[in-house]
PDB file of N, CA and C in Angstrom:
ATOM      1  N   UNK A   1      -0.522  16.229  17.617  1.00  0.00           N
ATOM      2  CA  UNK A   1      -1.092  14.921  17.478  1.00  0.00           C
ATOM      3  C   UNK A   1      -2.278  14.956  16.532  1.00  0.00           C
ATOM      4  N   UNK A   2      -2.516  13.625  15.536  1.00  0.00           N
ATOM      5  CA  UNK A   2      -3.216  13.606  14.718  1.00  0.00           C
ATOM      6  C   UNK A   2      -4.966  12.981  15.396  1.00  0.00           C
ATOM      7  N   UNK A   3      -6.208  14.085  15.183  1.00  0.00           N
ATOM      8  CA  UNK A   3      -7.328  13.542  15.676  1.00  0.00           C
ATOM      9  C   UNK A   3      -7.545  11.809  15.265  1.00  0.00           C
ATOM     10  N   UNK A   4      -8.163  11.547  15.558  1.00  0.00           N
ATOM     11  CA  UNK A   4      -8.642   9.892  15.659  1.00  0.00           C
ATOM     12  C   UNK A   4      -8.991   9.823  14.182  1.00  0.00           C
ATOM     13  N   UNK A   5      -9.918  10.773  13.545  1.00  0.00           N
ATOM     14  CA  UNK A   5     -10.307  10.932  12.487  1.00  0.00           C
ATOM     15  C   UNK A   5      -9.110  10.400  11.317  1.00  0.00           C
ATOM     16  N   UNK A   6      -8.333  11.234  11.775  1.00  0.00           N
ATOM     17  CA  UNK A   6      -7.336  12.011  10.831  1.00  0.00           C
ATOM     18  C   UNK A   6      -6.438  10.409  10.749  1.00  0.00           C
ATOM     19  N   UNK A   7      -6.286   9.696  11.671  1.00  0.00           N
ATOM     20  CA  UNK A   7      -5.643   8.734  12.124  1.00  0.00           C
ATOM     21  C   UNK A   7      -6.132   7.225  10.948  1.00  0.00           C
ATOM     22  N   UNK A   8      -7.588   7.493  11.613  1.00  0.00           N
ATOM     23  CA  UNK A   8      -8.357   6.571  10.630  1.00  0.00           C
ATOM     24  C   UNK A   8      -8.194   6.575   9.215  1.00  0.00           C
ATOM     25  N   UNK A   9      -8.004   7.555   9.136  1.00  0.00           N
ATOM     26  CA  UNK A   9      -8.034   7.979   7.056  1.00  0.00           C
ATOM     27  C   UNK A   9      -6.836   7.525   6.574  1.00  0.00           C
ATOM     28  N   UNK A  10      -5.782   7.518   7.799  1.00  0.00           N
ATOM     29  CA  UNK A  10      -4.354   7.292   7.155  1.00  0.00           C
ATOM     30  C   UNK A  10      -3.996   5.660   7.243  1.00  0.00           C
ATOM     31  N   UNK A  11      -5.017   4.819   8.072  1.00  0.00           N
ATOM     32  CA  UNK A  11      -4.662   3.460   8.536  1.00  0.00           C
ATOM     33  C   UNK A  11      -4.859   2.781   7.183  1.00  0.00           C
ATOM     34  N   UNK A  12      -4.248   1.234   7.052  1.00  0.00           N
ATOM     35  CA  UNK A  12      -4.728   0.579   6.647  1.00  0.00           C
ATOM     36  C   UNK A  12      -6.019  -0.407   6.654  1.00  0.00           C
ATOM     37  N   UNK A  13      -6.165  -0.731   8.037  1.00  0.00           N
ATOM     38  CA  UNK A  13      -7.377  -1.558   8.452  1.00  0.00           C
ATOM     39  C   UNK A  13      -7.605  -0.430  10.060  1.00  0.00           C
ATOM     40  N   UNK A  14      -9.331  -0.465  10.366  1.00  0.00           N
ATOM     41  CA  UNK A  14      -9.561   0.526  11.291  1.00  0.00           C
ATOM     42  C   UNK A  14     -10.434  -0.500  12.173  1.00  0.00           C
ATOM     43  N   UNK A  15     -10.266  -1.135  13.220  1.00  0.00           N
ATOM     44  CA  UNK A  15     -10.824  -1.818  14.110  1.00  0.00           C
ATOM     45  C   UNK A  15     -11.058  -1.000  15.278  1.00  0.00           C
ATOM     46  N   UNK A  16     -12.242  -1.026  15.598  1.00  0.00           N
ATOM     47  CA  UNK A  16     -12.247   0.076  17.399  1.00  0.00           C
ATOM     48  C   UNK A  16     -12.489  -1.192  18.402  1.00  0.00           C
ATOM     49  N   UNK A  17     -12.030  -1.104  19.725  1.00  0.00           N
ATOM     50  CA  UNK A  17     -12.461  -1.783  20.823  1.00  0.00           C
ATOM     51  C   UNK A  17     -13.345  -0.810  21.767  1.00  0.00           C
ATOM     52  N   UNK A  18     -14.122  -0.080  20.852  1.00  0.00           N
ATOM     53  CA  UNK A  18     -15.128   1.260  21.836  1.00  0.00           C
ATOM     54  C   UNK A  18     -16.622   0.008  22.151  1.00  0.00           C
ATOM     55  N   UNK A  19     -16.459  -0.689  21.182  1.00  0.00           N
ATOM     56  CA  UNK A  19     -18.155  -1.951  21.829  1.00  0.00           C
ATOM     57  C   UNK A  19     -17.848  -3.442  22.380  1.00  0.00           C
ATOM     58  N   UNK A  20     -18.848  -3.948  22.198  1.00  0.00           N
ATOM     59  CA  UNK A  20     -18.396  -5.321  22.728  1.00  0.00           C
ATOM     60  C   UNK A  20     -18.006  -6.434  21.843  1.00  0.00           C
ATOM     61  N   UNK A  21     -17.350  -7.495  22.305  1.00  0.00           N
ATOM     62  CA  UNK A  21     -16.558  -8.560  21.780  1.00  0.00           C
ATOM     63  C   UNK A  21     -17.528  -8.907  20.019  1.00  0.00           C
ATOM     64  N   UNK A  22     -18.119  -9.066  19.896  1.00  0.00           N
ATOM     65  CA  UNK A  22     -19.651  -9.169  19.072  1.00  0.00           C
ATOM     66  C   UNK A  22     -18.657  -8.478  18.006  1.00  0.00           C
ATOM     67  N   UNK A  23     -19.605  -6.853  18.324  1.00  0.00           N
ATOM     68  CA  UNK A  23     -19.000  -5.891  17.368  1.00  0.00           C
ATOM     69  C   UNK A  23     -17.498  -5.859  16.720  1.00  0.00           C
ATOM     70  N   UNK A  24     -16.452  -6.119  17.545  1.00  0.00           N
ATOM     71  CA  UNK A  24     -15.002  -6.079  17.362  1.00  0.00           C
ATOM     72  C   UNK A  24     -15.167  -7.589  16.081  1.00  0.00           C
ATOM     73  N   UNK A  25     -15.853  -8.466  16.264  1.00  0.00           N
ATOM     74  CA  UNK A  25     -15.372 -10.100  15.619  1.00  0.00           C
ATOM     75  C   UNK A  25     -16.253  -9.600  14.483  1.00  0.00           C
ATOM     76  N   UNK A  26     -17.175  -8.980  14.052  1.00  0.00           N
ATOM     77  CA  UNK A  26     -18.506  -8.169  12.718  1.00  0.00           C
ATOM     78  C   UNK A  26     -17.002  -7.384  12.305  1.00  0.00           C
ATOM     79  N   UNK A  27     -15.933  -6.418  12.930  1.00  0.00           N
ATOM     80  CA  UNK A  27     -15.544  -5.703  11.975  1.00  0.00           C
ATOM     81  C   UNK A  27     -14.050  -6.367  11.419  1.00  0.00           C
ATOM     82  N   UNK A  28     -13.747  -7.317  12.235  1.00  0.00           N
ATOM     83  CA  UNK A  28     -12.784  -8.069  11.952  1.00  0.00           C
ATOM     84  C   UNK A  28     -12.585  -9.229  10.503  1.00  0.00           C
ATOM     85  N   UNK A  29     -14.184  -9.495  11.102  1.00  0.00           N
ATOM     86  CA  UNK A  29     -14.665 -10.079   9.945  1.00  0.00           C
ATOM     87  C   UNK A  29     -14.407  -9.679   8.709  1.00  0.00           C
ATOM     88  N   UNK A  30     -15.298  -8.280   8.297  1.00  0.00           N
ATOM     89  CA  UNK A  30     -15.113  -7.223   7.426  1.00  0.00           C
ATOM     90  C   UNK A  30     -14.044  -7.264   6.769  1.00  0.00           C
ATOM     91  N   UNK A  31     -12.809  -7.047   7.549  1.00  0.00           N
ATOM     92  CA  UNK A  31     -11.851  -6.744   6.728  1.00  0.00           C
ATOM     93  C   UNK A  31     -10.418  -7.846   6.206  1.00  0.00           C
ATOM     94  N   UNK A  32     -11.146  -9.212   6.607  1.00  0.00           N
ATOM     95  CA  UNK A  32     -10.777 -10.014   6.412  1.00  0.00           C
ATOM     96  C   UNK A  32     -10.491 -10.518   4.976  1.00  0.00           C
ATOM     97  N   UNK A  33     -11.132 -10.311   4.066  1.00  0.00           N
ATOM     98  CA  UNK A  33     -11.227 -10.652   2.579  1.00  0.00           C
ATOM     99  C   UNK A  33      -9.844  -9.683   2.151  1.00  0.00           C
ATOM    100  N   UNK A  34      -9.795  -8.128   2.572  1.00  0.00           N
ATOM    101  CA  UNK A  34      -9.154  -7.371   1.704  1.00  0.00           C
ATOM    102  C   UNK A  34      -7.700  -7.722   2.646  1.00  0.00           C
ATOM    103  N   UNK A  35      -7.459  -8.093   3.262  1.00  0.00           N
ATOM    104  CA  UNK A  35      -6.104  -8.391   4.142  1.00  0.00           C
ATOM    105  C   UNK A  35      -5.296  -9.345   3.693  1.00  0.00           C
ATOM    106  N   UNK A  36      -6.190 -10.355   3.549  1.00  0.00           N
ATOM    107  CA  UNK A  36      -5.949 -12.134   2.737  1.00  0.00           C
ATOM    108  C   UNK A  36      -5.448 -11.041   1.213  1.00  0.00           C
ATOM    109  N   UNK A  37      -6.228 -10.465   0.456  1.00  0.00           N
ATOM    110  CA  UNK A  37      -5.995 -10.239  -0.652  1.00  0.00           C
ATOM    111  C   UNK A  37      -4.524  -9.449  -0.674  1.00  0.00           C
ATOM    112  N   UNK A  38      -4.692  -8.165   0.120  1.00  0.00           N
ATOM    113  CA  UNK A  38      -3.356  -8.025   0.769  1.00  0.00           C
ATOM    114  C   UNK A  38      -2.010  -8.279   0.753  1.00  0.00           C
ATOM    115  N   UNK A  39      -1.993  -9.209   1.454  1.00  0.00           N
ATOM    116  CA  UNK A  39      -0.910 -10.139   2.274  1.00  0.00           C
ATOM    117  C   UNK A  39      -0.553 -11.322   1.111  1.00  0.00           C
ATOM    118  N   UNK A  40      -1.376 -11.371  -0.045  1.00  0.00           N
ATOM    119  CA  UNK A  40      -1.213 -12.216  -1.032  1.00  0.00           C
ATOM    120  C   UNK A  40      -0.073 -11.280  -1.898  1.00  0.00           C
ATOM    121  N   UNK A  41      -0.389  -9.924  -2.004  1.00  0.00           N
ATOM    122  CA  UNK A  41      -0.461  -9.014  -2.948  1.00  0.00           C
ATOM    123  C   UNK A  41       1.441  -8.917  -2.362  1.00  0.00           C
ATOM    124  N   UNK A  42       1.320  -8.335  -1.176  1.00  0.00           N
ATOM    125  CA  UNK A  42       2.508  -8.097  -0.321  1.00  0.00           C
ATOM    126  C   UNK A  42       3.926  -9.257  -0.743  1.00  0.00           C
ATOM    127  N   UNK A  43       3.599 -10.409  -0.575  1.00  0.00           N
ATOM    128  CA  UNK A  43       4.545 -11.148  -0.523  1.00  0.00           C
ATOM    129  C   UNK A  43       5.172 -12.003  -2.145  1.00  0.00           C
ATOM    130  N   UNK A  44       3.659 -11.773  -2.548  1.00  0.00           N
ATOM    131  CA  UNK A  44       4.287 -12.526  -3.847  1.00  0.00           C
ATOM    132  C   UNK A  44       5.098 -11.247  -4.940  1.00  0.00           C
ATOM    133  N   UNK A  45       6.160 -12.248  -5.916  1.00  0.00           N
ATOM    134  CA  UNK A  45       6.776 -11.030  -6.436  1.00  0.00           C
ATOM    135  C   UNK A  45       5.979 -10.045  -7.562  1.00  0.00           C
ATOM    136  N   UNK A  46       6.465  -9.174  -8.167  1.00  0.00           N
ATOM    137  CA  UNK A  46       5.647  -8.674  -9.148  1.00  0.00           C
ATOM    138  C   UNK A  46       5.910  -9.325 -10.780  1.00  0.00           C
ATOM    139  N   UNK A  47       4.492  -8.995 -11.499  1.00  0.00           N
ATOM    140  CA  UNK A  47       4.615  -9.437 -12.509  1.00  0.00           C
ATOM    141  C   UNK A  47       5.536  -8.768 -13.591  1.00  0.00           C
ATOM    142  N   UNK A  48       6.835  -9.687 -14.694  1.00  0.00           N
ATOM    143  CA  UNK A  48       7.556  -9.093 -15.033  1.00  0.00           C
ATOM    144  C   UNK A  48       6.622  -7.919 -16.198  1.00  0.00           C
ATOM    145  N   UNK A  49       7.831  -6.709 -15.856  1.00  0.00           N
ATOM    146  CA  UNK A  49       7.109  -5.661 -16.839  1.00  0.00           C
ATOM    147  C   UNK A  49       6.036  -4.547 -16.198  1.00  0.00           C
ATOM    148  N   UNK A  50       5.443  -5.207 -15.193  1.00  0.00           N
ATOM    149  CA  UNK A  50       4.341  -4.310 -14.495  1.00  0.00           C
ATOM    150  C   UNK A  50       5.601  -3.327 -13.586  1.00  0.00           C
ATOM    151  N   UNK A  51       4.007  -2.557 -13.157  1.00  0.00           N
ATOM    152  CA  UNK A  51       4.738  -1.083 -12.567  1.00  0.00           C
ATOM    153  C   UNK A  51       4.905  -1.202 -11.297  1.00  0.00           C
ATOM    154  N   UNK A  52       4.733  -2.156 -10.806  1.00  0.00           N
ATOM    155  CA  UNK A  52       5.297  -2.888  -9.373  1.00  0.00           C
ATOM    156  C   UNK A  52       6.994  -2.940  -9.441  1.00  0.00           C
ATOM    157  N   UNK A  53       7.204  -3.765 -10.408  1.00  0.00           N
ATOM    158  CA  UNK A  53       8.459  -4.197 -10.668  1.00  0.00           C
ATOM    159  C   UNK A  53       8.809  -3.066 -11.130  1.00  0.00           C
ATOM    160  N   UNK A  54       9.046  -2.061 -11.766  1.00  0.00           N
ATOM    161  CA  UNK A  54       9.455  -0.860 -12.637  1.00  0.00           C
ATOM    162  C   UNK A  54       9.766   0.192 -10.760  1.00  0.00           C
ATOM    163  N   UNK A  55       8.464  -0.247  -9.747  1.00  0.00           N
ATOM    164  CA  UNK A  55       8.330   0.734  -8.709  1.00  0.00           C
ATOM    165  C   UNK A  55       9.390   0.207  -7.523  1.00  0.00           C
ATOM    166  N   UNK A  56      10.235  -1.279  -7.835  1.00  0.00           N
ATOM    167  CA  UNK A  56      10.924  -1.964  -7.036  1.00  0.00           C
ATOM    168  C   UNK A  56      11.890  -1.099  -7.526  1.00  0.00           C
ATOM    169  N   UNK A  57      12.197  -1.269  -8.550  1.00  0.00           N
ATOM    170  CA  UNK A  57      13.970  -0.662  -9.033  1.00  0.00           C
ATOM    171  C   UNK A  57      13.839   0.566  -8.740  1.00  0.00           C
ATOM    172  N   UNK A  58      12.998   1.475  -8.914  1.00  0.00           N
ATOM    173  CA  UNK A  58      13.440   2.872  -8.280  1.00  0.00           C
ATOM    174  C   UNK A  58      13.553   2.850  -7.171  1.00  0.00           C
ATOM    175  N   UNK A  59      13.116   2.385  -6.041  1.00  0.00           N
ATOM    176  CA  UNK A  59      12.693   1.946  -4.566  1.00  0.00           C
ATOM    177  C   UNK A  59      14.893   1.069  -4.321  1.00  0.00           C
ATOM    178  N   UNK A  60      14.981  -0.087  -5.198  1.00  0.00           N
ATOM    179  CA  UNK A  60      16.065  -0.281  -4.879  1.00  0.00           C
ATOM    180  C   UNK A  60      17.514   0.681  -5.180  1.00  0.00           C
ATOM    181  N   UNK A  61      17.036   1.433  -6.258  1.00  0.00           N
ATOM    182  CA  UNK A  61      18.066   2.566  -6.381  1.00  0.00           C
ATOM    183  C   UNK A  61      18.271   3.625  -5.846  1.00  0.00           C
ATOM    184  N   UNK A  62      17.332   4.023  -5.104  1.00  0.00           N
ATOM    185  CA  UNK A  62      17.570   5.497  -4.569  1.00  0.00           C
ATOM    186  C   UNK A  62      16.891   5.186  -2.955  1.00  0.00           C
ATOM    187  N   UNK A  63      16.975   3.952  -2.140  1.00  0.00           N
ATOM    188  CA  UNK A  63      17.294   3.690  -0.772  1.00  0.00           C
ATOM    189  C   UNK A  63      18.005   2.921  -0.214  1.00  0.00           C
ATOM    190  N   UNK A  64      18.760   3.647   0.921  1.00  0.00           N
ATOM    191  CA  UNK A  64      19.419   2.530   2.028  1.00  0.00           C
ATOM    192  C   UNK A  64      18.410   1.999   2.866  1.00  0.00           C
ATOM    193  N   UNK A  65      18.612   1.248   2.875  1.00  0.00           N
ATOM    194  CA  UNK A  65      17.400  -0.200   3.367  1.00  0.00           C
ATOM    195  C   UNK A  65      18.491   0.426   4.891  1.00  0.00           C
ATOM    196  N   UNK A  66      16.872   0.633   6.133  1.00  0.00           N
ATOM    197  CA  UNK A  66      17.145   1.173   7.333  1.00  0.00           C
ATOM    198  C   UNK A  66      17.475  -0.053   8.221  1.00  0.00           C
ATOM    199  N   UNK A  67      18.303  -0.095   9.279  1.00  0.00           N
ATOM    200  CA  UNK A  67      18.562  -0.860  10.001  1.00  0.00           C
ATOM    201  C   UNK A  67      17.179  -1.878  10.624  1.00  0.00           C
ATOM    202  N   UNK A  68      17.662  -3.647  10.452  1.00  0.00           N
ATOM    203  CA  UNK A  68      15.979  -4.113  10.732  1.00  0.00           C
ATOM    204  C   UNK A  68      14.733  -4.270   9.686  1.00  0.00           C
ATOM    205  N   UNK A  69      15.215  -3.687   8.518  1.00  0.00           N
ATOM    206  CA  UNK A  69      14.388  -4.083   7.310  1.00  0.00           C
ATOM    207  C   UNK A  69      15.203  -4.476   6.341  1.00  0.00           C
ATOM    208  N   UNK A  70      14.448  -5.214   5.773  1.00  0.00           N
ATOM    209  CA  UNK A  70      15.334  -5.612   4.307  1.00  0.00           C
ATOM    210  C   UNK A  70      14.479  -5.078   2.785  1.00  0.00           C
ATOM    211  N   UNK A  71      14.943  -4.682   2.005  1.00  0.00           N
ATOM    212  CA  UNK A  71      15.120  -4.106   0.834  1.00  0.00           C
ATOM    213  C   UNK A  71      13.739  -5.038   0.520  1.00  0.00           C
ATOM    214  N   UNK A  72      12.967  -5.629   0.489  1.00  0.00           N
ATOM    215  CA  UNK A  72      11.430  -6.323   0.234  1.00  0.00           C
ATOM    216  C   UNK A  72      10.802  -5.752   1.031  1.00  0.00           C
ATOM    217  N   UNK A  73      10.959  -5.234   1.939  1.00  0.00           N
ATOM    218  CA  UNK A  73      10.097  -5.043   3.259  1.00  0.00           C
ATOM    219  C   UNK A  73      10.077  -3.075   3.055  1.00  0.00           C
ATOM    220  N   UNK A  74      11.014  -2.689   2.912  1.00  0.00           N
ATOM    221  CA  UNK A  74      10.585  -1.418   2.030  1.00  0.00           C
ATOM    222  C   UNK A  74      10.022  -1.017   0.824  1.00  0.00           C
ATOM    223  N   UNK A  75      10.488  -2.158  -0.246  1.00  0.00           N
ATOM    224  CA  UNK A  75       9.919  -1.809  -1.441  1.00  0.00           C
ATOM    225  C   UNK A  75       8.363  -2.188  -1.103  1.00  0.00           C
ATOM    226  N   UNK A  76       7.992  -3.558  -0.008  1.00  0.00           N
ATOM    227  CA  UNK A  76       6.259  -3.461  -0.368  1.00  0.00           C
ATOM    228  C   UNK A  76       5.767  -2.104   0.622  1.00  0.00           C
ATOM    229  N   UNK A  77       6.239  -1.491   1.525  1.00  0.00           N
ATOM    230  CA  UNK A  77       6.030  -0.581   2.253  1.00  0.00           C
ATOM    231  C   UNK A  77       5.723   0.514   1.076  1.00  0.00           C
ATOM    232  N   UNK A  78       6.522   0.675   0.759  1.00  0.00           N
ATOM    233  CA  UNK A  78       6.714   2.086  -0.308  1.00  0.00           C
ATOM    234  C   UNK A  78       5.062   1.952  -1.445  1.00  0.00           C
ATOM    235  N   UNK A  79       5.447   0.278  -1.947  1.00  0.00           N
ATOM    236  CA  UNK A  79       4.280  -0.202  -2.770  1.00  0.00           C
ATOM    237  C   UNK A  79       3.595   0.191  -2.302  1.00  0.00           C
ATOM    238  N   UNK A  80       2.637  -0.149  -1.443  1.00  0.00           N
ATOM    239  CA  UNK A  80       1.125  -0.479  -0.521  1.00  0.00           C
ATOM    240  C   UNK A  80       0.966   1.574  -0.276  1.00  0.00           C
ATOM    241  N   UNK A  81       2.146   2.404   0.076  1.00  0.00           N
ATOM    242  CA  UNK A  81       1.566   3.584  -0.108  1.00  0.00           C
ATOM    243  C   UNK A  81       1.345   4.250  -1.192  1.00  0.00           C
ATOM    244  N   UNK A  82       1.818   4.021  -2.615  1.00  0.00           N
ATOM    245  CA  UNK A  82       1.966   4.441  -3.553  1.00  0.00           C
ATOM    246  C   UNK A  82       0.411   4.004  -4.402  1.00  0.00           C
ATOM    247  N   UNK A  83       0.288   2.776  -4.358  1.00  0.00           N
ATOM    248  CA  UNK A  83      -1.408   2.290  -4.515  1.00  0.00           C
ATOM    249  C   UNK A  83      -2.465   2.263  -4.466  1.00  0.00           C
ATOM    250  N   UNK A  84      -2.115   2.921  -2.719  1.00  0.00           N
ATOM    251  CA  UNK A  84      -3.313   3.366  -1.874  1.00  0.00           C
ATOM    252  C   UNK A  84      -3.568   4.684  -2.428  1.00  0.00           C
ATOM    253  N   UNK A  85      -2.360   5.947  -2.182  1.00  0.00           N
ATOM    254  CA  UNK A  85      -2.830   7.151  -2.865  1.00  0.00           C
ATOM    255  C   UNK A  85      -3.193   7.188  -3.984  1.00  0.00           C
ATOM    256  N   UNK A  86      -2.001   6.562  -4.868  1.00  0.00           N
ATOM    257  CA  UNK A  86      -2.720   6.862  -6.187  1.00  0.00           C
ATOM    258  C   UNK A  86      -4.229   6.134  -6.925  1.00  0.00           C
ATOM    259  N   UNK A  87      -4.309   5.323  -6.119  1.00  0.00           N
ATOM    260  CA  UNK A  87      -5.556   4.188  -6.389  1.00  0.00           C
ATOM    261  C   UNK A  87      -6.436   4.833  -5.850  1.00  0.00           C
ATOM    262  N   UNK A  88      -6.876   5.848  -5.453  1.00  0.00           N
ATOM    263  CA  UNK A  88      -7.899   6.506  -4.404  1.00  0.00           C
ATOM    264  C   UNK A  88      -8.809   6.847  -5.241  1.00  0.00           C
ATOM    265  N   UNK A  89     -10.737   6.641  -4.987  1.00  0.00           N
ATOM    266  CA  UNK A  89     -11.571   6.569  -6.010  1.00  0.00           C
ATOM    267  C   UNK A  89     -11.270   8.475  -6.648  1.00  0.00           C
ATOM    268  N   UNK A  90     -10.871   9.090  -5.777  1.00  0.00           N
ATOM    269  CA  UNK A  90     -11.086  10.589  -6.153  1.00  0.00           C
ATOM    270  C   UNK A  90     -10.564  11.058  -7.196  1.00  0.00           C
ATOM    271  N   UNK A  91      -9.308  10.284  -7.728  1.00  0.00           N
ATOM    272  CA  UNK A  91      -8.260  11.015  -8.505  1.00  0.00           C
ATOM    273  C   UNK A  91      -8.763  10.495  -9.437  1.00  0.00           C
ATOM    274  N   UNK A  92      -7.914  11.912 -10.351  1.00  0.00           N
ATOM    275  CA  UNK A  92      -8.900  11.499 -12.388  1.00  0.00           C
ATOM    276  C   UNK A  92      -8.032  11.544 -13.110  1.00  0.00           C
ATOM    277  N   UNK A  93      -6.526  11.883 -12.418  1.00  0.00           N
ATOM    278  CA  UNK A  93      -5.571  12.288 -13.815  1.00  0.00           C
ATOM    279  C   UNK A  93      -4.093  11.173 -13.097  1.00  0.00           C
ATOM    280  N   UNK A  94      -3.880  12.085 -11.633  1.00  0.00           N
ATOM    281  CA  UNK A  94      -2.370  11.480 -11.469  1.00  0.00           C
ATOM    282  C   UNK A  94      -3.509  10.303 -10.222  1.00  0.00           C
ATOM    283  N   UNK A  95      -3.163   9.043 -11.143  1.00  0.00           N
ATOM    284  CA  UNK A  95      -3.347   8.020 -11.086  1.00  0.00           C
ATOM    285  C   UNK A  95      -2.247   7.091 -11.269  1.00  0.00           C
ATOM    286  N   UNK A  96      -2.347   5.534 -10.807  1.00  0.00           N
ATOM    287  CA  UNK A  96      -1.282   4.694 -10.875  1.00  0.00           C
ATOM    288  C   UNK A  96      -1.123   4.678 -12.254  1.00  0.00           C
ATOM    289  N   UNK A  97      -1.765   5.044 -13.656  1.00  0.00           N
ATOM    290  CA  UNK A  97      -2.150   4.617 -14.791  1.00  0.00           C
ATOM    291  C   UNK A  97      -0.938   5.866 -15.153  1.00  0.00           C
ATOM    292  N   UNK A  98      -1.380   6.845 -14.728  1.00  0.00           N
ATOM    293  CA  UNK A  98       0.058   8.533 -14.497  1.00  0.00           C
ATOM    294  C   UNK A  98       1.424   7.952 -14.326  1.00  0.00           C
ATOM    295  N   UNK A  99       1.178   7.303 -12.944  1.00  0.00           N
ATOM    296  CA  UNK A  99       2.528   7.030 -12.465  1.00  0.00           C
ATOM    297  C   UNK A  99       3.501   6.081 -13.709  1.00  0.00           C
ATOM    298  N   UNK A 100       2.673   5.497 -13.962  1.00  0.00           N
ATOM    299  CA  UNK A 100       3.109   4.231 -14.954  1.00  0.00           C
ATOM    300  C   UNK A 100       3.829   4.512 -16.502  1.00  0.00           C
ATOM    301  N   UNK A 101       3.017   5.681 -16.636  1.00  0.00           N
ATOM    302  CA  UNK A 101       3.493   6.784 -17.864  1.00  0.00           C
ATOM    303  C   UNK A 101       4.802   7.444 -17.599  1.00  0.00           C
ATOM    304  N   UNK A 102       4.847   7.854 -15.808  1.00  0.00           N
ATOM    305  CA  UNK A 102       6.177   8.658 -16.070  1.00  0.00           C
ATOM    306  C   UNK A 102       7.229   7.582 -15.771  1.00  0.00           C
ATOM    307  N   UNK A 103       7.163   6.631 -15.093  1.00  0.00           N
ATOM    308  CA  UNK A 103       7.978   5.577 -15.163  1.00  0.00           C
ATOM    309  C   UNK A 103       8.085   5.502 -16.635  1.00  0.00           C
ATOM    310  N   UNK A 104       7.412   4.992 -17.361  1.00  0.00           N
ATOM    311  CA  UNK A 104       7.699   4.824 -19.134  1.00  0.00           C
ATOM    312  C   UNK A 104       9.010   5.932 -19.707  1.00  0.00           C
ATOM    313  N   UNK A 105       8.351   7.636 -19.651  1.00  0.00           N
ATOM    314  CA  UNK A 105       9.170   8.446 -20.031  1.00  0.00           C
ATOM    315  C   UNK A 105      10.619   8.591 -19.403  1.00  0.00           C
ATOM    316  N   UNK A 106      10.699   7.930 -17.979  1.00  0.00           N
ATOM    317  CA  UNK A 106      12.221   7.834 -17.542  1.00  0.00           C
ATOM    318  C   UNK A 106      12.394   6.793 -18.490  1.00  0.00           C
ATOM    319  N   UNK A 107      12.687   5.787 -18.588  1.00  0.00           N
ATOM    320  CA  UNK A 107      13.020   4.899 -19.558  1.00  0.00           C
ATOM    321  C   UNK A 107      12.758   5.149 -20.758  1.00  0.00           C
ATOM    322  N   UNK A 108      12.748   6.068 -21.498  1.00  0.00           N
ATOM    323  CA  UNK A 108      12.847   6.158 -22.786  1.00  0.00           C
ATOM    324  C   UNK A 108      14.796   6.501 -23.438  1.00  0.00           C
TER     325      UNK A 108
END
């Protein structure tokens, strides 16, 4: 089993119910802006040409969409992890800006 820590790092949004009602509605708050932004991001389609759309077609070519999801509901799944890692302030090289390049060189 993964520590709490370890848990946190991997979540998308991290809410604790360890204080009182107060505290829980301050962190709810918080993460309210980037969720809306989110959930905007999630549902609408991608722009033609971007590496969203370039990251759908590989996503639709090389999976069987699992019983209970549909083929949108994996590709933003797949999206939202692919963004997060590669979007991470740490990285300097294999970046979404990387990813986007080797998408390019398959299509050449």
């Amino acid at each position: 089993q993964c520590s709490a820590t370890v848990r946190a790092s991997r979540a998308d949004i991290v809410v604790s119910n360890q204080w009182d009602l107060e505290a829980a509605r301050k962190q709810l708050t918080a993460c309210l802006p980037g969720l809306k932004s989110r959930a905007v991001t999630a549902t609408s389609p991608p722009p033609p040409g971007s590496l969203r759309e370039r990251w759908n077609q590989i996503v639709s070519a090389a999976t069987r969409t699992p019983t209970g999801f549909s083929l949108t509901d994996v590709q933003n799944r797949w999206w939202r992890t692919l963004r997060d890692s590669y979007g991470e302030a740490g990285r300097h090289y294999h970046t979404l800006k990387h990813v986007g390049a080797m998408c390019a060189l398959l299509d050449e």
